[in-house]
Protein backbone atom coordinates (compact mmCIF):
# COMPACT_ATOMS: atom_id res chain seq x y z
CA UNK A 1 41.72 -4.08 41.93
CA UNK A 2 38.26 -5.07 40.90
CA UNK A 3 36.22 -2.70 38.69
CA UNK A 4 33.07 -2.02 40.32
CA UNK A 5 29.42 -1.13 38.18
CA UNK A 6 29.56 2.56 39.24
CA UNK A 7 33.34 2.54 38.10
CA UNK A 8 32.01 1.32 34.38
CA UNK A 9 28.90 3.54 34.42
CA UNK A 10 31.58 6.51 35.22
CA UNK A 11 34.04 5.95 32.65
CA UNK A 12 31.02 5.50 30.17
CA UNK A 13 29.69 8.72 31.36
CA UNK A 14 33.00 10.75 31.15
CA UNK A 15 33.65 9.15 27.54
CA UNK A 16 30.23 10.69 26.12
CA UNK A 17 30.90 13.35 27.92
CA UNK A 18 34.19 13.98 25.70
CA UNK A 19 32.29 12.84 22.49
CA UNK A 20 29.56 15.53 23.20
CA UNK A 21 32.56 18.52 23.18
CA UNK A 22 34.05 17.02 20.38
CA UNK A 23 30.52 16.85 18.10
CA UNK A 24 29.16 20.66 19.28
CA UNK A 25 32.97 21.58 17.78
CA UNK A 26 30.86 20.87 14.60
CA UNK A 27 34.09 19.16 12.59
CA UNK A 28 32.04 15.80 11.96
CA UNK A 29 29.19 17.35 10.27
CA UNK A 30 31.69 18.62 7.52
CA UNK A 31 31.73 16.35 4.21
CA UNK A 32 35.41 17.06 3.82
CA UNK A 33 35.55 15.74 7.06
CA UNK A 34 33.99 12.70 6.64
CA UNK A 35 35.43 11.38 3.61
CA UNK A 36 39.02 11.88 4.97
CA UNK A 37 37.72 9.52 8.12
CA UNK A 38 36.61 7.14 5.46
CA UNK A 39 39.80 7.18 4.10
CA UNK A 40 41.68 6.92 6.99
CA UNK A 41 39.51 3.89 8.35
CA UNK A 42 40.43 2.08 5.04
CA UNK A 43 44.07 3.01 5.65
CA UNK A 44 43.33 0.89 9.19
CA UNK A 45 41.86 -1.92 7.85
CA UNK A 46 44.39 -2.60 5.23
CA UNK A 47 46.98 -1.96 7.91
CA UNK A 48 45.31 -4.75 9.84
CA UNK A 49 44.30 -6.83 7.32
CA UNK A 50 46.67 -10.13 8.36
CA UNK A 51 45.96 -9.21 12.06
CA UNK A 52 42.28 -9.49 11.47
CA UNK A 53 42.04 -12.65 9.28
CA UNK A 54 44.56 -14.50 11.64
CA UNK A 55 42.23 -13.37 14.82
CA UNK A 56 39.16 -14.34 12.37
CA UNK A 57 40.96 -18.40 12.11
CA UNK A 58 41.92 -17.94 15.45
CA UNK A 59 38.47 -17.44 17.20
CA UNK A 60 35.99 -18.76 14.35
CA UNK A 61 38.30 -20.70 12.19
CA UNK A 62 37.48 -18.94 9.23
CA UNK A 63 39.08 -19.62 6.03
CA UNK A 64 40.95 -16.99 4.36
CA UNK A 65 38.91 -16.95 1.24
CA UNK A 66 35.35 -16.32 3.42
CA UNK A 67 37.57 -14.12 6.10
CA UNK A 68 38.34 -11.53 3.25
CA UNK A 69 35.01 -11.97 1.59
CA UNK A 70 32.18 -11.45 4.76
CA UNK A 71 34.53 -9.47 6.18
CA UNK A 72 37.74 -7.78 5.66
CA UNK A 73 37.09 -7.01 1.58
CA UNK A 74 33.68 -6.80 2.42
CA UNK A 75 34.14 -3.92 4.02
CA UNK A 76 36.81 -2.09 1.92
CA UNK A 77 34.43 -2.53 -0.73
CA UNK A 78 31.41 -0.87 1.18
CA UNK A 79 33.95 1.66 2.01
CA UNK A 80 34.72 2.93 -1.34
CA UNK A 81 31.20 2.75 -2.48
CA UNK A 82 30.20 5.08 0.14
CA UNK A 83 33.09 7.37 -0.48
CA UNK A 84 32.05 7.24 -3.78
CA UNK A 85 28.36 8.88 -3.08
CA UNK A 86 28.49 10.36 -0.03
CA UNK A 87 28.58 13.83 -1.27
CA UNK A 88 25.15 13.22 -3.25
CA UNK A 89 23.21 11.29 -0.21
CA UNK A 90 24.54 14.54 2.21
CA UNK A 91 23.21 17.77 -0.33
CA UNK A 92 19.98 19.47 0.88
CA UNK A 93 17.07 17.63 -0.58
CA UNK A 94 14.44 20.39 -2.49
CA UNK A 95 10.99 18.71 -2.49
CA UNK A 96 7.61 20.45 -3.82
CA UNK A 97 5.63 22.69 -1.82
CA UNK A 98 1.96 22.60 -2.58
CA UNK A 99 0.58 25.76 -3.77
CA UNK A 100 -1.17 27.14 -0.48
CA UNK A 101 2.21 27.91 0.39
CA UNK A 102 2.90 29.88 -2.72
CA UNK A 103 6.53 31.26 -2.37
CA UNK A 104 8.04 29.09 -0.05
CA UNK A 105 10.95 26.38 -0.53
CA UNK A 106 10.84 22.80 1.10
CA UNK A 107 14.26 21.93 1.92
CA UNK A 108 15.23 18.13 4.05
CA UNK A 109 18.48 18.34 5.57
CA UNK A 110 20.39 15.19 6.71
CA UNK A 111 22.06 15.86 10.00
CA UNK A 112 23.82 13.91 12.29
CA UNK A 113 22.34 12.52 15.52
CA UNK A 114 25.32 13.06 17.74
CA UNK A 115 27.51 10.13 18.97
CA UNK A 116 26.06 6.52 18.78
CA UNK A 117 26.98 3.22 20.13
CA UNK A 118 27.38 0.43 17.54
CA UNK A 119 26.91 -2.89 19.64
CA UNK A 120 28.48 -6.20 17.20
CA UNK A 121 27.61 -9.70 17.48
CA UNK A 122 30.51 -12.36 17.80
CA UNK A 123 29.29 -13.90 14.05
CA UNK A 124 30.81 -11.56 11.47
CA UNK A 125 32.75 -9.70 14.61
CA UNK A 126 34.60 -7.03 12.11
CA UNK A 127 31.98 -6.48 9.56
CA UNK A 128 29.00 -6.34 12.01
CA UNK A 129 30.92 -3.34 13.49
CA UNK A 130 32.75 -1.58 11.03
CA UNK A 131 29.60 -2.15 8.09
CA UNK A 132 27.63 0.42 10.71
CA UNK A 133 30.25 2.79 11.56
CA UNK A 134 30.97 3.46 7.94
CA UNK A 135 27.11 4.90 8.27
CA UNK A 136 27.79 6.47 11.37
CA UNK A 137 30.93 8.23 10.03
CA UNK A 138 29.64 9.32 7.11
CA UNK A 139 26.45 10.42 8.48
CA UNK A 140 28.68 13.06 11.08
CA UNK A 141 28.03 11.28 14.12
CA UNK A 142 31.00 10.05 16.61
CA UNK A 143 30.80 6.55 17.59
CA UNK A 144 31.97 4.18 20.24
CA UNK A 145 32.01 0.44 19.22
CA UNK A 146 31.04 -2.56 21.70
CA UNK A 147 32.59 -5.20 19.44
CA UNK A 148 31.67 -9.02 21.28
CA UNK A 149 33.67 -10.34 24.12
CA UNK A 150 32.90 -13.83 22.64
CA UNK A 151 35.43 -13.41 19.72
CA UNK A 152 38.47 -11.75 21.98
CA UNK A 153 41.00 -11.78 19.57
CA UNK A 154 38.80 -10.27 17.20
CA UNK A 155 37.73 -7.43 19.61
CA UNK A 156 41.46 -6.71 20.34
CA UNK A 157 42.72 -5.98 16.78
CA UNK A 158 39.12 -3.67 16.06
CA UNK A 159 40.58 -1.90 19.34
CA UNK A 160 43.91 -1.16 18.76
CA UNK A 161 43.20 -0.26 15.11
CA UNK A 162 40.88 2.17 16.11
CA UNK A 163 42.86 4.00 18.94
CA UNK A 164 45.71 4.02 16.34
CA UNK A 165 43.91 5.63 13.58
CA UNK A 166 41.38 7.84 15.29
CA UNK A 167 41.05 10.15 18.40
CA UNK A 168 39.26 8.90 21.36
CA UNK A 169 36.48 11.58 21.57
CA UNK A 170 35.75 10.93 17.96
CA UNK A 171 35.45 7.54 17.81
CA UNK A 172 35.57 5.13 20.89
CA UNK A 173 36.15 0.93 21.93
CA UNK A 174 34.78 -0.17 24.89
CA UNK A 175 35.17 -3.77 25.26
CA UNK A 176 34.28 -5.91 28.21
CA UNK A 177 31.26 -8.32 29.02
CA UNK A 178 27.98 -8.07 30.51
CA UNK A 179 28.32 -5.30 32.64
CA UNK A 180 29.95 -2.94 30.19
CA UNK A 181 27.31 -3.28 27.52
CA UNK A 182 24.93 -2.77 30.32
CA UNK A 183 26.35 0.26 30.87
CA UNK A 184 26.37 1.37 27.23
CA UNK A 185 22.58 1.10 26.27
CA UNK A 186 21.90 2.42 29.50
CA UNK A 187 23.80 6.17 29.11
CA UNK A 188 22.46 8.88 27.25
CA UNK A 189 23.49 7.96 23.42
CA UNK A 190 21.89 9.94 20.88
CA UNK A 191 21.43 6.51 18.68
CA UNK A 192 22.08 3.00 19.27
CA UNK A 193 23.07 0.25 17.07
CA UNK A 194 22.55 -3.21 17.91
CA UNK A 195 23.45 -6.19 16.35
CA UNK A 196 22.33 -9.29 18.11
CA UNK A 197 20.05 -11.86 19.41
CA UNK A 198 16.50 -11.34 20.05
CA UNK A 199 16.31 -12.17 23.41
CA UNK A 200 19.18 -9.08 24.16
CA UNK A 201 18.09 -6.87 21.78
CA UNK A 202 14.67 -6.69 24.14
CA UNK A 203 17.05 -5.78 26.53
CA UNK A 204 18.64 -3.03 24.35
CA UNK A 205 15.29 -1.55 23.65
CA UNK A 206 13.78 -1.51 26.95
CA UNK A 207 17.09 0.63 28.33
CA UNK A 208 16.81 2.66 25.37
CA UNK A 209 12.79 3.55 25.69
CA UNK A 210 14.04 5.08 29.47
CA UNK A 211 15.55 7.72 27.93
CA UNK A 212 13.78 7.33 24.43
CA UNK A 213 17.05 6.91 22.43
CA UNK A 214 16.26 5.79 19.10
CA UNK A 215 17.44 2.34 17.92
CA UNK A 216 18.37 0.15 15.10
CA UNK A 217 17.87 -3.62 15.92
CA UNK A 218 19.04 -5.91 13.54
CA UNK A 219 18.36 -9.27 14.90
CA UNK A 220 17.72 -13.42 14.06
CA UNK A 221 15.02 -15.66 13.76
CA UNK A 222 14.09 -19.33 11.77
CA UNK A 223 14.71 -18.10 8.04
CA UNK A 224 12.76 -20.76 6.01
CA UNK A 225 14.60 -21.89 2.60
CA UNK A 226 10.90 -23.29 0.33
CA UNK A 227 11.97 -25.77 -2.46
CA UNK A 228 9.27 -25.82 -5.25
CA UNK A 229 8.89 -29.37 -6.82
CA UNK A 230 9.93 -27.63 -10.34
CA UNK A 231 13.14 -26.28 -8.80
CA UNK A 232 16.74 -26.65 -9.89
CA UNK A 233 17.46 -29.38 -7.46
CA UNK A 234 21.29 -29.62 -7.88
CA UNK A 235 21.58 -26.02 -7.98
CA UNK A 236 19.24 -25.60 -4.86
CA UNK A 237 21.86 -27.77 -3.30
CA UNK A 238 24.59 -25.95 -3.56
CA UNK A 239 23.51 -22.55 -2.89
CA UNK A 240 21.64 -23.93 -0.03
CA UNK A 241 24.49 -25.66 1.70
CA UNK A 242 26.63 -22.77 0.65
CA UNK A 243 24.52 -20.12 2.71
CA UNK A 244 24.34 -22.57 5.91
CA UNK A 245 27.14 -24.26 5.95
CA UNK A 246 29.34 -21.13 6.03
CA UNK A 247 30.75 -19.73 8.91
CA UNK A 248 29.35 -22.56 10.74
CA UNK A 249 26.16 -21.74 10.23
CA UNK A 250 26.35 -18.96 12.38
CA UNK A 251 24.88 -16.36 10.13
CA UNK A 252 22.19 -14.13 10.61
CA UNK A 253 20.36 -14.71 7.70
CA UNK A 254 21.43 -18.48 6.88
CA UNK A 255 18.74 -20.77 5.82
CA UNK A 256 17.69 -21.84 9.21
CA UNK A 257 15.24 -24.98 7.78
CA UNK A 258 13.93 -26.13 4.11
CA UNK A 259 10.39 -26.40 3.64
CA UNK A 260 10.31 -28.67 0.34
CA UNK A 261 8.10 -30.26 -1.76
CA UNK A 262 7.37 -33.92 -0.98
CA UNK A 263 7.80 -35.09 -4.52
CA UNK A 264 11.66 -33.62 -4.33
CA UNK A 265 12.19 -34.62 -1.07
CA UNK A 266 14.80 -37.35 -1.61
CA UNK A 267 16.43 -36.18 -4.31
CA UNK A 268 16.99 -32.86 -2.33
CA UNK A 269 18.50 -34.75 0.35
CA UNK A 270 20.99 -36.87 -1.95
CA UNK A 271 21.82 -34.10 -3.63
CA UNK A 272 22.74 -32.09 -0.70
CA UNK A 273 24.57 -34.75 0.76
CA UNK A 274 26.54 -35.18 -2.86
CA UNK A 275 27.34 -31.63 -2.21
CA UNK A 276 28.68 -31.16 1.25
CA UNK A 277 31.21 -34.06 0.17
CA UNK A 278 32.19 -31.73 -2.39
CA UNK A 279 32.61 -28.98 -0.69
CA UNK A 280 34.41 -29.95 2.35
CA UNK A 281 35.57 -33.67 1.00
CA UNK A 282 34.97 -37.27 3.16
CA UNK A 283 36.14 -35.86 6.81
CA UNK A 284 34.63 -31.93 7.15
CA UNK A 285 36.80 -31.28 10.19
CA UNK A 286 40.16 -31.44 8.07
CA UNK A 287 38.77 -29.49 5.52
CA UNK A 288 40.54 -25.74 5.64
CA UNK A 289 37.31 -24.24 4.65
CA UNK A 290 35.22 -25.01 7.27
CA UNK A 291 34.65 -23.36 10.50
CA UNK A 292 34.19 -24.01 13.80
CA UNK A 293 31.44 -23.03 16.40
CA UNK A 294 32.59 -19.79 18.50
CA UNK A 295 32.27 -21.30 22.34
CA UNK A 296 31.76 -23.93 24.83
CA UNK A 297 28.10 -22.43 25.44
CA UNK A 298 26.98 -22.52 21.86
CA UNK A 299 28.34 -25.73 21.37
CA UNK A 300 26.33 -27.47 23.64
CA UNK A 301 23.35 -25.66 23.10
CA UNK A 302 23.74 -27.24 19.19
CA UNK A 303 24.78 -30.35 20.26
CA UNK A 304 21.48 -30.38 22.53
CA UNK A 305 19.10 -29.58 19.43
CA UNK A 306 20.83 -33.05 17.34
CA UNK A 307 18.17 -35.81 16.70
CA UNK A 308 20.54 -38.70 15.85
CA UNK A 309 17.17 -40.71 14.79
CA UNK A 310 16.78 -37.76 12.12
CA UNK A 311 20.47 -37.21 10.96
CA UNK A 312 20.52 -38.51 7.59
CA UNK A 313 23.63 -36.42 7.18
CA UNK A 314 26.83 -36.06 9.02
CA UNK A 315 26.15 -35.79 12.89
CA UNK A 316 29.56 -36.31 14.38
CA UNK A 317 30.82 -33.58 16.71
CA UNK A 318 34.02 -32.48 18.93
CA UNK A 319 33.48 -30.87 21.96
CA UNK A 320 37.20 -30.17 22.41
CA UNK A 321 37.53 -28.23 19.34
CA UNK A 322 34.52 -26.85 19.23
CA UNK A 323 33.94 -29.07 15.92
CA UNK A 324 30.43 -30.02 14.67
CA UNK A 325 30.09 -31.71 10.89
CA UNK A 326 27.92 -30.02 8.19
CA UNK A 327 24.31 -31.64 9.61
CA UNK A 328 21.24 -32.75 7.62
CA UNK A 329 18.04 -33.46 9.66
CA UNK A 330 14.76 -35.08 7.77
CA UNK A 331 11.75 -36.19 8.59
CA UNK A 332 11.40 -33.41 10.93
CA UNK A 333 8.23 -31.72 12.79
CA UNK A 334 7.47 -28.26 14.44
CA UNK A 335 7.23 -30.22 17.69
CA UNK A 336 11.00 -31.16 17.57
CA UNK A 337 13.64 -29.05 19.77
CA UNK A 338 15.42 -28.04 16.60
CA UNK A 339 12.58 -26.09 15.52
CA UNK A 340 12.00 -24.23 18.76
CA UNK A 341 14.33 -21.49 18.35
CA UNK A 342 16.66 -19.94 15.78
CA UNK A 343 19.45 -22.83 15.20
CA UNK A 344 22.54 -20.31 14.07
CA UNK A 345 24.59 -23.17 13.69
CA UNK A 346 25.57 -25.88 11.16
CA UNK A 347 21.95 -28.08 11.64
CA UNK A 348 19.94 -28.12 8.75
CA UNK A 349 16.10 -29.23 9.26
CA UNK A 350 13.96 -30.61 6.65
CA UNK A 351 10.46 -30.23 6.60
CA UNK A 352 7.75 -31.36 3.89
CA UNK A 353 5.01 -29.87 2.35
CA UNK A 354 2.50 -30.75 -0.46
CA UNK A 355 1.12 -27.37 -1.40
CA UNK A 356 3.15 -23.91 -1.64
CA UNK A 357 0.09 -22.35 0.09
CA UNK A 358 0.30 -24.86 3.11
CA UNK A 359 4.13 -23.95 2.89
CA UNK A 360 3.19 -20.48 3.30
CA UNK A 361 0.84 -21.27 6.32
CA UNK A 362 4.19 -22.70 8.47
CA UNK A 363 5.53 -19.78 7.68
CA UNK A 364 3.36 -17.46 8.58
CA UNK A 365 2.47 -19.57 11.56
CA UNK A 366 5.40 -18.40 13.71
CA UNK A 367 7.40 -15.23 13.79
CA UNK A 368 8.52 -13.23 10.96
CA UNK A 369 11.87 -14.01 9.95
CA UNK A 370 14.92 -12.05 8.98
CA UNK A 371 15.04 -13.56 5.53
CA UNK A 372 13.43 -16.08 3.37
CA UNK A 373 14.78 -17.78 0.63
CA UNK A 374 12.56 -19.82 -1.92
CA UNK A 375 14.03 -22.57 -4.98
CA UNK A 376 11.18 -22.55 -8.19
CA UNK A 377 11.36 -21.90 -11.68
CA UNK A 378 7.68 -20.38 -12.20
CA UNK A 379 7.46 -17.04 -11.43
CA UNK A 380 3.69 -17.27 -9.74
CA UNK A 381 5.06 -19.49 -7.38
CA UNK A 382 7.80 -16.73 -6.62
CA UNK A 383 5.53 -13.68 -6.49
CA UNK A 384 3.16 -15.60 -4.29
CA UNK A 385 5.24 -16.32 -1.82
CA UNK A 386 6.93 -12.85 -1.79
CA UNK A 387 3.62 -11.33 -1.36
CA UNK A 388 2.03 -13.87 0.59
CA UNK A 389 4.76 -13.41 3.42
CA UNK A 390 6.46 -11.62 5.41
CA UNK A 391 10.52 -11.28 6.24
CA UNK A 392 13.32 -8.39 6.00
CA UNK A 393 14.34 -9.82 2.96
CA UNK A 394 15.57 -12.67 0.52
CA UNK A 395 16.22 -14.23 -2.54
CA UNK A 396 14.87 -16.08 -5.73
CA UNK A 397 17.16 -19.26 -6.25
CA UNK A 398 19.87 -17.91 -4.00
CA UNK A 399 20.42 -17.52 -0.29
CA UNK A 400 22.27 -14.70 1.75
CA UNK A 401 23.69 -12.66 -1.45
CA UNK A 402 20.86 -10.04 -0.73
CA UNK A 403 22.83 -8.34 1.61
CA UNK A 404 25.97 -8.17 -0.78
CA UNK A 405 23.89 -5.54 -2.45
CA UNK A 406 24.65 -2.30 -1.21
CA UNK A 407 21.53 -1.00 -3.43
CA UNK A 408 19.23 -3.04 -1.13
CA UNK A 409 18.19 -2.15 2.95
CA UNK A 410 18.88 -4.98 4.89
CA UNK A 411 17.00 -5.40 7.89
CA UNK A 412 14.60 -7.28 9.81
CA UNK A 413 10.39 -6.76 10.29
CA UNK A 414 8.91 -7.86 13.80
CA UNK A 415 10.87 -10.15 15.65
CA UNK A 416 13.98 -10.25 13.34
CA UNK A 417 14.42 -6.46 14.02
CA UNK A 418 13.85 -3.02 13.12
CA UNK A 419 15.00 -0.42 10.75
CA UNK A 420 17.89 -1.31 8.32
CA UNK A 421 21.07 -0.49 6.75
CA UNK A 422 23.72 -1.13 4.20
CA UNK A 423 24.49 1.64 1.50
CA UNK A 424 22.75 4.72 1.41
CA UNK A 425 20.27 3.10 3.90
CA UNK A 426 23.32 3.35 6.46
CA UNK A 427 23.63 7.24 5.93
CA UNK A 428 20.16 7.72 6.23
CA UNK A 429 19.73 5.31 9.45
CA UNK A 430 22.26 7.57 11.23
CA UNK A 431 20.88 10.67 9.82
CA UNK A 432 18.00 12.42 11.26
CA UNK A 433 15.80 14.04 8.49
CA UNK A 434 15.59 17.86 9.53
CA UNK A 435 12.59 19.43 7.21
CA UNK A 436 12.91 23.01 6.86
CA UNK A 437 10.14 25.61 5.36
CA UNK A 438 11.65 28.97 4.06
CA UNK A 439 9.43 31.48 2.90
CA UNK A 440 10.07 34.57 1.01
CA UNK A 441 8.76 38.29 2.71
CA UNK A 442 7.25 39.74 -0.78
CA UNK A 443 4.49 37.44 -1.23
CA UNK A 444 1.77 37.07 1.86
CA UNK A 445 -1.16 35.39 2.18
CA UNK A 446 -3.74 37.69 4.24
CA UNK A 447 -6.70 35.19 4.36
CA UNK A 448 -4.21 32.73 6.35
CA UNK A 449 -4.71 35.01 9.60
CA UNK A 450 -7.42 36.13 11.37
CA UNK A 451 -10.29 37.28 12.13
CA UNK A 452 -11.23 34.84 9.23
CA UNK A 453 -14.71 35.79 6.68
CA UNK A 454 -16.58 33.68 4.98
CA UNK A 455 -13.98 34.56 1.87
CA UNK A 456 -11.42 33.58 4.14
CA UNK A 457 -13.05 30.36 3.90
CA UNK A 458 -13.43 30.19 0.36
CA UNK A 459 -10.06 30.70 -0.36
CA UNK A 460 -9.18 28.27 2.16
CA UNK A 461 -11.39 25.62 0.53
CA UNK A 462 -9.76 27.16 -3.15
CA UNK A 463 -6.06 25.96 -1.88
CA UNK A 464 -7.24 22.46 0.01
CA UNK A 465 -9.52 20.65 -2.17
């Protein structure tokens, strides 16, 4: 029997429906509460810790070691830090009062929106779902997950991990295609949560400004890597290659091009060839830390982008296993189709420059980007290209590690997205910021009410100067 778009848009109704009995119960907005869900979501994940790294190999061909690290330790780890302060993020907030108010208490509550919908990309398809609900749980809300029907086996463990471990009306899978997340950032959600591609998460806004749901977007873009002439070059080469070559390239916030100075240029590209040898050894594709690109449809779409002229680096690719070697393109321009759109896969432009500032100018030429990344050893370089531009966020002679820090928001500006998360940043994303006045009875200020006198004014001006 074939399920039809009111069938969907039904069972998505009746689900919230559930999840909006369940939250006015008021259970989730206790911090007892919370922390046992913590708990018990940990419990799940180490349950279905083999399950999820063999799904991980199976539909991305992760590696163990960067399986456990992006993803499945990734998120234990974010899941004791939170337990660890939740209790301090979630206490009323006192704040001052200014003294025309003389007698009163200013008090900010953090209170849960209700339930959310947490919508995960296929990249990191565990962390990019779980990382948010951690905020969402320990926020109070109830949550359904949309993990991404482009990593199946992936979506299959989240969901029977989650309808193990937790009731239905609490927290919620819905997987499918298309039609389902249609469905999803079209119903009445207090919050949504999307991880994704530009070009949806339009799409995700535009349903959610109908019914003016609030939103996180955390999305992509062409995250420039700048290598200063006076740069570490053999360092610059490993982190470099580290951050891109991982996962396939497919990360959000992988070096997308370099931007490097022309006196470095070559010696940047030897080095970075020396280094992919080392890291994944003469033939890439045998090598069990590599990955491999996620479908048929993002396969050729990279394969499409390849300049053969302009490989200086590997180049070779395998349709039938969705292989495609650790590439290095130089000598290329903003006019090539490389540089037209974000590359999220294992293609690695080179561009010149011969002055940071005309570096900048690229940059700031085109739309912001999630990250930035720049390679120097003199700190005005650094701080003028931090000021001088704009991204979510970055690193000094690193790339990616930024987000490791659960001290630091991560999240996009512009085009690359809007709002952020990761540590308390995640509580306070799912939290709505209730400000409260309370005033005491003993102590009233007569001149505040009319019919107002000329002293009425003075006193006024008195309080507000």
């Amino acid at each position: 029997m074939t399920t039809t778009t009111t069938d969907i848009n039904d069972t998505v109704e009746k689900l919230l429906a559930k999840h909006r009995d369940y939250f006015e119960k008021g259970e989730t907005k206790n911090i007892d509460f919370r922390l046992e869900q913590l708990a018990t979501l940990k419990k799940a994940v180490q349950k279905y810790e083999a399950e999820l790294m063999d799904a991980l190999k199976k539909d991305l061909g992760k590696s163990i070691f960067e399986a456990y690290g992006s993803e499945v330790g990734y998120i234990l780890d974010s899941i004791g830090f939170f337990m660890k302060n939740l209790k301090s993020w979630a206490k009323v907030k006192k704040v001052k009062t200014p003294l025309v108010h003389t007698g009163s208490k200013s008090l900010i509550y953090s209170q849960p929106y209700g339930t959310v919908l947490i919508v995960g990309p296929f990249n990191y398809p565990a962390q990019l779902v779980l990382e948010p609900l951690i905020g969402a749980i320990s926020a109070g809300n109830c949550a359904v997950i949309k993990p991404s029907e482009f990593t199946p086996t992936v979506s299959g463990v989240l969901t029977k991990m989650i309808r193990e471990f937790f009731n239905e009306e609490y927290i919620s899978v819905v997987e499918g295609a298309k039609e389902e997340t249609s469905a999803l950032i079209h119903a009445p959600f207090d919050y949504i949560f999307f991880t994704g591609s530009v070009e949806v998460g339009k799409i995700v806004m535009q349903a959610a400004a109908k019914r003016l749901v609030p939103v996180t977007l955390e999305l992509g873009g062409k995250s420039p890597c700048i290598v200063h002439k006076d740069a570490n070059i053999e360092v610059a080469a490993q982190r470099i290659a580290w951050g891109k070559f991982m996962n396939a390239g497919q990360t959000c916030v992988a070096p997308d091009y370099i931007l490097v100075h022309e006196d470095v240029r070559e010696e940047l590209v030897k080095s970075l060839k020396k280094t992919i040898h080392d890291f994944y050894g003469d033939n890439p594709q045998q090598s069990k830390d590599y990955g491999r690109v996620v479908n048929v449809r993002q396969f050729d779409r990279l394969a499409s982008l390849l300049d053969m002229e302009k490989v200086v680096v590997g180049g070779r690719i395998d349709r039938e296993s969705l292989y495609m070697e650790p590439t290095v393109m130089d000598g290329v321009t903003w006019e090539d189709k490389v540089m037209q759109e974000e590359i999220f896969g294992p293609i690695l432009p080179i561009l010149e420059y011969n002055d940071i500032k005309d570096a900048m100018r690229q940059i700031n030429n085109v739309p912001k980007p999630l990250a930035l990344y720049v390679f120097t050893e003199n700190n005005k370089v650094e701080e003028e290209v931090i000021e001088g531009t704009s991204f979510g966020g970055g690193c000094v002679n690193d790339t990616v590690t930024h987000l490791t820090n659960p001290y630091l928001p991560f999240g996009g500006v512009g085009t690359s997205g809007i709002g952020s998360y990761h540590g308390k940043d995640s509580f306070d994303t799912f939290s709505h910021k209730k400000s409260v006045m309370k005033k005491g009875t003993k102590f009233n200020l007569s001149f505040l009410y009319p019919p107002y006198s000329d002293k009425s004014i003075k006193m006024l001006k008195k309080f507000m100067k």
